[in-house]
Each structure stands twice: as structure tokens, then as C-alpha cells.
PDB file of N, CA and C in Angstrom:
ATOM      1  N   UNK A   1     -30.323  32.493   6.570  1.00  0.00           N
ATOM      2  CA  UNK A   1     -29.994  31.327   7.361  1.00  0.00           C
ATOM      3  C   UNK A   1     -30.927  31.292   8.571  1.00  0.00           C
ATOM      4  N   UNK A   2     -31.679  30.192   8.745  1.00  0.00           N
ATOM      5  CA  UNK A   2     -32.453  29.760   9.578  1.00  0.00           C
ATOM      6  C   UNK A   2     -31.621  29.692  11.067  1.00  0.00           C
ATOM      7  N   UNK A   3     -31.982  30.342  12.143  1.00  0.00           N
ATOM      8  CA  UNK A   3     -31.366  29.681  13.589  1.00  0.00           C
ATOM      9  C   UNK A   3     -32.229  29.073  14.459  1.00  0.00           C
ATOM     10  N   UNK A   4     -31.842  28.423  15.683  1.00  0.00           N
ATOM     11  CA  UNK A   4     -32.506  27.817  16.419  1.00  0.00           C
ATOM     12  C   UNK A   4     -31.981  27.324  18.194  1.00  0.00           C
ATOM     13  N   UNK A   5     -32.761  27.598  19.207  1.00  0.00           N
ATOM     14  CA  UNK A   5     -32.161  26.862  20.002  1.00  0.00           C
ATOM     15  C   UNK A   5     -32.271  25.157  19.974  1.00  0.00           C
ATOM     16  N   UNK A   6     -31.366  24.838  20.122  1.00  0.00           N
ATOM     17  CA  UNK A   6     -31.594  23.195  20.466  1.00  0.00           C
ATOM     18  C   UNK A   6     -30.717  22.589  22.104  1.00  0.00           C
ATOM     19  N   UNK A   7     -31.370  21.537  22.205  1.00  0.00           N
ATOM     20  CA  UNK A   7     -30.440  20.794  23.088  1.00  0.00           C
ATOM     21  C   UNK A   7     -29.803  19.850  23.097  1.00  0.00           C
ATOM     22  N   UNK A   8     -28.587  19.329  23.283  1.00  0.00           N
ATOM     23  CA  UNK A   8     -27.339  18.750  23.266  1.00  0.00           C
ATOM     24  C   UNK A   8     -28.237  17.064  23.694  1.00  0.00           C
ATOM     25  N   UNK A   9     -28.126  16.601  22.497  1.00  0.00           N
ATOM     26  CA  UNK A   9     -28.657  14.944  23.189  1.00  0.00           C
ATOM     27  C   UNK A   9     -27.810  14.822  23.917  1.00  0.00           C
ATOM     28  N   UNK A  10     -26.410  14.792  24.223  1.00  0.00           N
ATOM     29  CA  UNK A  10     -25.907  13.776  25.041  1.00  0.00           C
ATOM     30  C   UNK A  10     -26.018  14.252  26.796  1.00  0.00           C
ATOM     31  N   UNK A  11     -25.584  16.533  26.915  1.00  0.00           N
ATOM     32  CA  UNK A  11     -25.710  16.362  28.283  1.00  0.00           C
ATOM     33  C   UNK A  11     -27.132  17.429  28.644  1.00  0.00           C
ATOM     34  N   UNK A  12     -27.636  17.729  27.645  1.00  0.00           N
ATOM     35  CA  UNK A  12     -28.974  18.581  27.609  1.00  0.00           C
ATOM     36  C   UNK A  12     -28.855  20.131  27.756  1.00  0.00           C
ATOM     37  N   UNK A  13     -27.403  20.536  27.168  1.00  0.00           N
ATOM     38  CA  UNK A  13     -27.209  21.590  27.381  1.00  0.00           C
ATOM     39  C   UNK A  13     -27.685  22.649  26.114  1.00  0.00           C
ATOM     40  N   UNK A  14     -28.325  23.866  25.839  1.00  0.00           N
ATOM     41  CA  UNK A  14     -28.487  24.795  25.230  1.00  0.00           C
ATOM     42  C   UNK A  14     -27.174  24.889  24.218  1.00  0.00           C
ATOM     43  N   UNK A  15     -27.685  25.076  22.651  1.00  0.00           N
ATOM     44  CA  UNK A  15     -26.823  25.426  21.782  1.00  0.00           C
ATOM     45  C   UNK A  15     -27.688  25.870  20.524  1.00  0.00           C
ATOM     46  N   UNK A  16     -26.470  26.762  19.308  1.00  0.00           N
ATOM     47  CA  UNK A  16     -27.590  27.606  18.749  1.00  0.00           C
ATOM     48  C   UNK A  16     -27.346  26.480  17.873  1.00  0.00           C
ATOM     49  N   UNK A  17     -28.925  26.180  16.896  1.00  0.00           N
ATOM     50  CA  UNK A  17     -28.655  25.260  15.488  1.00  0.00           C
ATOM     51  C   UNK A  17     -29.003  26.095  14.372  1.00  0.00           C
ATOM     52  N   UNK A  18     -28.050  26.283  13.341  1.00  0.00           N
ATOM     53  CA  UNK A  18     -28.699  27.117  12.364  1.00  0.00           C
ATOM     54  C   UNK A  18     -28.727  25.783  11.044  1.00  0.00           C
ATOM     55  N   UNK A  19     -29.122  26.408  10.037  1.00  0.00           N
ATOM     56  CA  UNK A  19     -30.005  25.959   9.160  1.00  0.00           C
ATOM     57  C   UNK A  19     -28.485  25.197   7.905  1.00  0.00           C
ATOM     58  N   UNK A  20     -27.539  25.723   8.561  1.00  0.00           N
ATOM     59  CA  UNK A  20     -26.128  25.476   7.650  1.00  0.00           C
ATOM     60  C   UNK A  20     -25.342  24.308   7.861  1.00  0.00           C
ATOM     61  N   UNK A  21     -25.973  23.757   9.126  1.00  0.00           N
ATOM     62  CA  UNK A  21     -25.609  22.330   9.788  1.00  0.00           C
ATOM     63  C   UNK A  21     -26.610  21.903  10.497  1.00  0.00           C
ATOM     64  N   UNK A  22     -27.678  21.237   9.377  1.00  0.00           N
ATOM     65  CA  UNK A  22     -28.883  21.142  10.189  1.00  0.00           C
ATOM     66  C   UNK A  22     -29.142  19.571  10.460  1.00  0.00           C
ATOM     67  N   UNK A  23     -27.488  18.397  10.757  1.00  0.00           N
ATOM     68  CA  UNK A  23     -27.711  17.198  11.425  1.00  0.00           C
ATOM     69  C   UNK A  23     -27.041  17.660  12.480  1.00  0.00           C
ATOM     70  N   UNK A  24     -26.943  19.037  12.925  1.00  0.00           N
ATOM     71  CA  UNK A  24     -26.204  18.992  14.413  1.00  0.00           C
ATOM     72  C   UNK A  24     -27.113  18.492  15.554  1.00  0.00           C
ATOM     73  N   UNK A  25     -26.770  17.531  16.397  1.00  0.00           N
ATOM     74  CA  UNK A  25     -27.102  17.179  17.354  1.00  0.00           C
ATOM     75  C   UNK A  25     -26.307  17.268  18.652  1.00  0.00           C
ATOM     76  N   UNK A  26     -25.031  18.054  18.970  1.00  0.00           N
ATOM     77  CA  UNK A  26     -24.448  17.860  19.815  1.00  0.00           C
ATOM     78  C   UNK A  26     -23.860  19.334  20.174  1.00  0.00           C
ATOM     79  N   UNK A  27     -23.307  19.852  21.675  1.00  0.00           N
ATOM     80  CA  UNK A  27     -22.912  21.101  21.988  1.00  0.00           C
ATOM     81  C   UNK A  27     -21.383  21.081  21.116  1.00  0.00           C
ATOM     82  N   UNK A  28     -20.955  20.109  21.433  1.00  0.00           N
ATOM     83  CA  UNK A  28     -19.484  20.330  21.065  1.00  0.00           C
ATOM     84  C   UNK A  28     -18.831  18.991  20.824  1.00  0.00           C
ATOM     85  N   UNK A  29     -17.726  19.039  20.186  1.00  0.00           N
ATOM     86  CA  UNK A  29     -17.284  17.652  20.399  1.00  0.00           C
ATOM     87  C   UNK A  29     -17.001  16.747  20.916  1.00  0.00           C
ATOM     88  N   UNK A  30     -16.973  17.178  22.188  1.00  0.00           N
ATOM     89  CA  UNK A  30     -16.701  15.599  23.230  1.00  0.00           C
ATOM     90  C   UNK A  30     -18.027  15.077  23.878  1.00  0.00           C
ATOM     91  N   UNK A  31     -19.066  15.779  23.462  1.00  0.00           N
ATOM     92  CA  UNK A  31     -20.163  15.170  23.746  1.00  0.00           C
ATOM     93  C   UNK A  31     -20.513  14.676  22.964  1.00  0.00           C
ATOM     94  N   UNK A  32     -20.394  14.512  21.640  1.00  0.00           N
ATOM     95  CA  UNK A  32     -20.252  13.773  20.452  1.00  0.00           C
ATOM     96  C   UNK A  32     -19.732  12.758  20.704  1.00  0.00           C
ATOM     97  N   UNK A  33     -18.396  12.668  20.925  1.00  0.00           N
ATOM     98  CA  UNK A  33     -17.276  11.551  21.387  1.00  0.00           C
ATOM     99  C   UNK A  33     -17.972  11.296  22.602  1.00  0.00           C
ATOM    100  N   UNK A  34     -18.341  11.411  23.608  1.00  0.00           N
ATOM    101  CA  UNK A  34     -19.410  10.658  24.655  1.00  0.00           C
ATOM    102  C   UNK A  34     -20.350   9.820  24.171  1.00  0.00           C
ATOM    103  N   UNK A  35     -21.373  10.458  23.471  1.00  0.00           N
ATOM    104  CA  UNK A  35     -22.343   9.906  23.048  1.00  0.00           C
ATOM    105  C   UNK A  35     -21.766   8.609  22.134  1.00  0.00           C
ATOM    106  N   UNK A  36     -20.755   8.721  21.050  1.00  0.00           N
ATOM    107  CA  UNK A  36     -20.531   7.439  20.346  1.00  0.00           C
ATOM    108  C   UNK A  36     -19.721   6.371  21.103  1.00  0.00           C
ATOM    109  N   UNK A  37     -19.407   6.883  22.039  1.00  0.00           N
ATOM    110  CA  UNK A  37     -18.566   5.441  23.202  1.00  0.00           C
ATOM    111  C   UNK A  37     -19.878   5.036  23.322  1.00  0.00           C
ATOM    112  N   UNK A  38     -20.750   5.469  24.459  1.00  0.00           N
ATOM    113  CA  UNK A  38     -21.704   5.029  25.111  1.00  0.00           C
ATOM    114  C   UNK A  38     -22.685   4.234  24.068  1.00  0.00           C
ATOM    115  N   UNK A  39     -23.133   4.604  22.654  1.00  0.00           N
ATOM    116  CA  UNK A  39     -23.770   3.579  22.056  1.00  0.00           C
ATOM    117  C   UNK A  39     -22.661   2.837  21.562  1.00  0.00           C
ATOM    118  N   UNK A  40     -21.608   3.315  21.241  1.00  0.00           N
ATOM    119  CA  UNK A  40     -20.485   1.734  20.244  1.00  0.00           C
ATOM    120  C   UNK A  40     -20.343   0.587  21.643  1.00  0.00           C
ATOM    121  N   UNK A  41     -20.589   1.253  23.041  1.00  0.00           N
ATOM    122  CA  UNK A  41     -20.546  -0.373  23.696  1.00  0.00           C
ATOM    123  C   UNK A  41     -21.200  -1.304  23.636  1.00  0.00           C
ATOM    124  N   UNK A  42     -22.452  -0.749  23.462  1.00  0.00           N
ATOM    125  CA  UNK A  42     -24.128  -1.780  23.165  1.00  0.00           C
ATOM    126  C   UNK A  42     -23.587  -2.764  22.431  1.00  0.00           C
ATOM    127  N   UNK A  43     -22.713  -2.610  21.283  1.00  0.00           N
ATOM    128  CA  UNK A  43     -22.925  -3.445  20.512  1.00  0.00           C
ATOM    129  C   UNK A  43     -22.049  -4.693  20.673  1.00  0.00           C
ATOM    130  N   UNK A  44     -21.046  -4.434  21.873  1.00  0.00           N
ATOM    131  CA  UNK A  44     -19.481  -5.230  22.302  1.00  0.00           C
ATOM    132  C   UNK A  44     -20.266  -6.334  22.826  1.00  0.00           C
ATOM    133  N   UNK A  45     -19.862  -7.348  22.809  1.00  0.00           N
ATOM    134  CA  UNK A  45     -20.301  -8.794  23.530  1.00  0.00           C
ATOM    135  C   UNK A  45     -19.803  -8.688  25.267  1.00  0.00           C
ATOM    136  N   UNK A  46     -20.312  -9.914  26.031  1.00  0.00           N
ATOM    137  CA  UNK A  46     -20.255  -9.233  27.423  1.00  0.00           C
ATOM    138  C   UNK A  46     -19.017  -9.454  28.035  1.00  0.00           C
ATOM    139  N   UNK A  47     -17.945  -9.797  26.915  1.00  0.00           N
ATOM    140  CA  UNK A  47     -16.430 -10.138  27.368  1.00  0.00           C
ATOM    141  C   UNK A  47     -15.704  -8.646  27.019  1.00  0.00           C
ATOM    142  N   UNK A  48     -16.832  -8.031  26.383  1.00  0.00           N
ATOM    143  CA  UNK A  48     -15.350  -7.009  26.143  1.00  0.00           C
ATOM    144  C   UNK A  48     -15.154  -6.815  24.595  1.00  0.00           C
ATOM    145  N   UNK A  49     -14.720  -7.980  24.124  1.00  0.00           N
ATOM    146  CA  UNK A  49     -14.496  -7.909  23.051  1.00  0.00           C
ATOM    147  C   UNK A  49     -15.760  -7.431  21.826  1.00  0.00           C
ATOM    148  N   UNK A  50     -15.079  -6.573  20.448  1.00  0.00           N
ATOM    149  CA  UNK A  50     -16.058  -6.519  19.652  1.00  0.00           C
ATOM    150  C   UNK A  50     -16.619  -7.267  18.852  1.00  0.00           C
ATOM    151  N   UNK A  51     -17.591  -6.786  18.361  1.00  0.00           N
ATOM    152  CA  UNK A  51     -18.631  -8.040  17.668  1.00  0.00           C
ATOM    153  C   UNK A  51     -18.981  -8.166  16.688  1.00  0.00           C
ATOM    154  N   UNK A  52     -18.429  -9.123  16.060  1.00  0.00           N
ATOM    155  CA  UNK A  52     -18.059  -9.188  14.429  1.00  0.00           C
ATOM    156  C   UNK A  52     -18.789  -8.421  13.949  1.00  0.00           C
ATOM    157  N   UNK A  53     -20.202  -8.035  13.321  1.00  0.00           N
ATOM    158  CA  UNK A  53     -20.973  -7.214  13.240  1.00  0.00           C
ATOM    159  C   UNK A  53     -21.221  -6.063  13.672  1.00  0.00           C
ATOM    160  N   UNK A  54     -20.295  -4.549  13.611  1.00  0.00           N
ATOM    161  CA  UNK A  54     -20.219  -4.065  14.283  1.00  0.00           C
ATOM    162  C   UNK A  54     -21.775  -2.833  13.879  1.00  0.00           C
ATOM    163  N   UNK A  55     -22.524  -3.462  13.089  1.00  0.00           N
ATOM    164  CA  UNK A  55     -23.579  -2.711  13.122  1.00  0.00           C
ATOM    165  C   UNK A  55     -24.886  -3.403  13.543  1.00  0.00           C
ATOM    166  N   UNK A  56     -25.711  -2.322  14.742  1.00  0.00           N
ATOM    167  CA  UNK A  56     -26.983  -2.999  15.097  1.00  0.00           C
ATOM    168  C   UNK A  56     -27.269  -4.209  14.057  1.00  0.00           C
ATOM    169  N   UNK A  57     -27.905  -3.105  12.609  1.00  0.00           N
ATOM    170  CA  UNK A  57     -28.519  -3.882  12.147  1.00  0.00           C
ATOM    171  C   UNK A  57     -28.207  -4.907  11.495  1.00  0.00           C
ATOM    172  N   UNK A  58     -26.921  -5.315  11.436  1.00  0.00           N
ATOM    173  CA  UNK A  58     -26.488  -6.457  10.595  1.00  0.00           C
ATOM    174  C   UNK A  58     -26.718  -7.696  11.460  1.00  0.00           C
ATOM    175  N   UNK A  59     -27.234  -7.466  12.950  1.00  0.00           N
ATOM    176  CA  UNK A  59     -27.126  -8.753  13.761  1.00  0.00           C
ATOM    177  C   UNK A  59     -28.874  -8.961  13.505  1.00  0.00           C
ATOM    178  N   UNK A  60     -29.518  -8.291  13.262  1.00  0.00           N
ATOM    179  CA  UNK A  60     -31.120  -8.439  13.325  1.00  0.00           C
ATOM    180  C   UNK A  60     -31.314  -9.119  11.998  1.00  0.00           C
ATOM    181  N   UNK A  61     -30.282  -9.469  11.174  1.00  0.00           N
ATOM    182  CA  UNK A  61     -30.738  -9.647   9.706  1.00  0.00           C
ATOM    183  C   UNK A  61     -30.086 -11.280   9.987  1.00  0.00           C
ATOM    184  N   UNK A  62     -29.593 -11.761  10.845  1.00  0.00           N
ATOM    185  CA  UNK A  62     -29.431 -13.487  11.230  1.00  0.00           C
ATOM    186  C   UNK A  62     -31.170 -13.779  10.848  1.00  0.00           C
ATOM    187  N   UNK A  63     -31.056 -15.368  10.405  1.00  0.00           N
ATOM    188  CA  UNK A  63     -32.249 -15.875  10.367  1.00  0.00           C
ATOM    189  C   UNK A  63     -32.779 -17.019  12.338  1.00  0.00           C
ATOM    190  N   UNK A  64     -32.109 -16.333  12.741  1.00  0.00           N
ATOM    191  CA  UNK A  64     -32.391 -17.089  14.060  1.00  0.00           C
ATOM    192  C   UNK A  64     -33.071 -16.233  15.020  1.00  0.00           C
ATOM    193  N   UNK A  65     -34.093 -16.125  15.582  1.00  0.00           N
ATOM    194  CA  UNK A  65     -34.128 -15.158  16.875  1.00  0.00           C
ATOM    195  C   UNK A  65     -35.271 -16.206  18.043  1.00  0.00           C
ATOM    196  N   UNK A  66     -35.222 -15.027  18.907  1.00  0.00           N
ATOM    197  CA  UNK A  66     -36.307 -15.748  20.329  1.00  0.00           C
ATOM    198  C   UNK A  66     -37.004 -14.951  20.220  1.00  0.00           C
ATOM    199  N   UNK A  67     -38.205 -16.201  20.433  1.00  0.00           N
ATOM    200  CA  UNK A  67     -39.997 -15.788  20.480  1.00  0.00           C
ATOM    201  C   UNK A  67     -39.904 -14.914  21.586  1.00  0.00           C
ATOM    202  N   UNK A  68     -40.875 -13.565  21.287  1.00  0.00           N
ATOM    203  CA  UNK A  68     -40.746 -12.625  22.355  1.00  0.00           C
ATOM    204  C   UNK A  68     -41.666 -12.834  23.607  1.00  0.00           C
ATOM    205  N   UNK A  69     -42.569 -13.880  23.090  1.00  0.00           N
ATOM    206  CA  UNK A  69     -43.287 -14.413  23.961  1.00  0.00           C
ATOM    207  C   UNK A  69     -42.549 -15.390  25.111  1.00  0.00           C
ATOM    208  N   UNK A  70     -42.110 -16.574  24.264  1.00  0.00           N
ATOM    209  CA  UNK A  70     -41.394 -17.213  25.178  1.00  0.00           C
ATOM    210  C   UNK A  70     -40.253 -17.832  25.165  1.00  0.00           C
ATOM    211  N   UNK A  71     -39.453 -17.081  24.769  1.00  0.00           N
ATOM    212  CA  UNK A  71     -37.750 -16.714  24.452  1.00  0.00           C
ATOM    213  C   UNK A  71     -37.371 -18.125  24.091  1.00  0.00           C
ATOM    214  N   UNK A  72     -37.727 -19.032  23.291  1.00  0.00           N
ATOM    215  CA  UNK A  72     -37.362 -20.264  22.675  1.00  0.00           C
ATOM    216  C   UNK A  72     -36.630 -20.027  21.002  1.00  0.00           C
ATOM    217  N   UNK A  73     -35.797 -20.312  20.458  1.00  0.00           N
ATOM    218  CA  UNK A  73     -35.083 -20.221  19.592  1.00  0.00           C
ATOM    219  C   UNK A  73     -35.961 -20.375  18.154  1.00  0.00           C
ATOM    220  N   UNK A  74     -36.256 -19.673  17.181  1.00  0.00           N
ATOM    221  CA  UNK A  74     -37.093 -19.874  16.059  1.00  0.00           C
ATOM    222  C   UNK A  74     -35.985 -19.578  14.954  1.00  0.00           C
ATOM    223  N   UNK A  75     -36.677 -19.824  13.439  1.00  0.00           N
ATOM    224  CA  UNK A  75     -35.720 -19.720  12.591  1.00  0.00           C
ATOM    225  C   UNK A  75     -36.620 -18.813  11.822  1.00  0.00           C
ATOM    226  N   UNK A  76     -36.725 -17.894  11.103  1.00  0.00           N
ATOM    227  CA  UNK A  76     -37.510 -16.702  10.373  1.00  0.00           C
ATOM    228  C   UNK A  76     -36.907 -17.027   8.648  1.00  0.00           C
ATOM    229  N   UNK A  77     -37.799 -17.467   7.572  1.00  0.00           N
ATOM    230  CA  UNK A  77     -37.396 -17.411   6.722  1.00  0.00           C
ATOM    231  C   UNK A  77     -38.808 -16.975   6.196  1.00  0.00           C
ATOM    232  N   UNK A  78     -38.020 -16.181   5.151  1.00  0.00           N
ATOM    233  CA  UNK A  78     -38.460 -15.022   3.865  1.00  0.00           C
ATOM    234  C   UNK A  78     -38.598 -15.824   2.755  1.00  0.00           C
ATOM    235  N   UNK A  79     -39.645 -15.817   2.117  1.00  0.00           N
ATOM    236  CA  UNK A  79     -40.122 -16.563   1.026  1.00  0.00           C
ATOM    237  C   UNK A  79     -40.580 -15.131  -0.067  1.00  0.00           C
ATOM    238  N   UNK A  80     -39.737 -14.718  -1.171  1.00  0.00           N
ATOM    239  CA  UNK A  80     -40.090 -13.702  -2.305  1.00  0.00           C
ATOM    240  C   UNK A  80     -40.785 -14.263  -3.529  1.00  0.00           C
ATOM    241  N   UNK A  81     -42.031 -14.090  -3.922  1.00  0.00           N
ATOM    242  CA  UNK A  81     -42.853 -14.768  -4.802  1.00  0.00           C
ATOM    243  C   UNK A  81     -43.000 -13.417  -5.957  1.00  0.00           C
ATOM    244  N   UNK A  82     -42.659 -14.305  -7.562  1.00  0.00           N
ATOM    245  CA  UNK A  82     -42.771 -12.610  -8.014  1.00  0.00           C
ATOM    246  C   UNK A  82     -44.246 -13.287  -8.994  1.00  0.00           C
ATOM    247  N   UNK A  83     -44.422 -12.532  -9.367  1.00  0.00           N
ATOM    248  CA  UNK A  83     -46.263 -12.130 -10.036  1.00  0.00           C
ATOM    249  C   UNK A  83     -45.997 -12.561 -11.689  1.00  0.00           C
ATOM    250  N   UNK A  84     -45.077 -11.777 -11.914  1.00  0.00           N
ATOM    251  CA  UNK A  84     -44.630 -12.250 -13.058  1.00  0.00           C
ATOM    252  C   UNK A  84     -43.716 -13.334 -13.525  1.00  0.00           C
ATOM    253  N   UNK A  85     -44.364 -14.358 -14.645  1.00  0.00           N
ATOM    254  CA  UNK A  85     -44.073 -15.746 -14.732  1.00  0.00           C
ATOM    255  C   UNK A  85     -42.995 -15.570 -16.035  1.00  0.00           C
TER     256      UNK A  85
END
């Protein structure tokens, strides 16, 4: 079994990672439970309430967004052309 020091994304504290749980990213569990409050708010609208979509990426997959240039409303459509007739 592989070991390792790592550090705690959420408060940067020292912990050992061995090779037997090697998506650990956190010292312990409530920095775990820290870390997933603090990103599950990103995704809450600015009332509070949650947002139908409660995953990033399901809101990036709307066909509507703003030009990053000059934040005016565009519509993005995907055109799939296949080769074979």
C-alpha cells in the first residue's frame, strides 16, 4: 500500500493519503461537510432558494447565454451533420 502526505482542500491541514482511498481529498469529515455547503450554495439563486438544476452543468447546457464580450443575450445552436448518407 502506497502512502502519502496530502493536504486537506478545504482547511489546508496535513493528512496521511494511502493508496486504499485514493479520491481522499479531505482531513476528516466536517471538512468534507464544509467544503460541500460552501460549493452547493454557488448553485442557489440570489433569493435563497434552490435551483431547479441543481447541477453546474445542467445550467451551461440551456441554449441561451451572454456574449462574454458584451454581455448581450445570444442563442447557441448545435447543428450534427453525419457523413454517412
Amino acid at each position: 500500500m502506497v502512502t502519502a502526505i496530502r493536504r486537506c482542500a478545504e482547511c489546508g491541514a496535513e493528512f496521511v493519503w494511502t493508496s486504499r482511498t485514493p479520491t481522499r481529498r479531505f482531513c476528516d469529515a466536517g471538512c468534507r461537510a464544509r467544503w460541500w455547503r460552501t460549493h452547493r450554495a454557488r448553485t442557489r439563486e440570489p433569493d435563497g432558494t434552490a435551483d431547479d438544476s441543481t447541477c453546474a452543468a445542467a445550467s451551461r447546457l440551456s441554449a441561451t447565454h451572454e456574449c462574454p464580450n458584451c454581455g448581450q443575450r445570444i442563442t447557441v445552436i448545435n447543428l450534427l451533420v453525419s457523413d454517412t448518407l
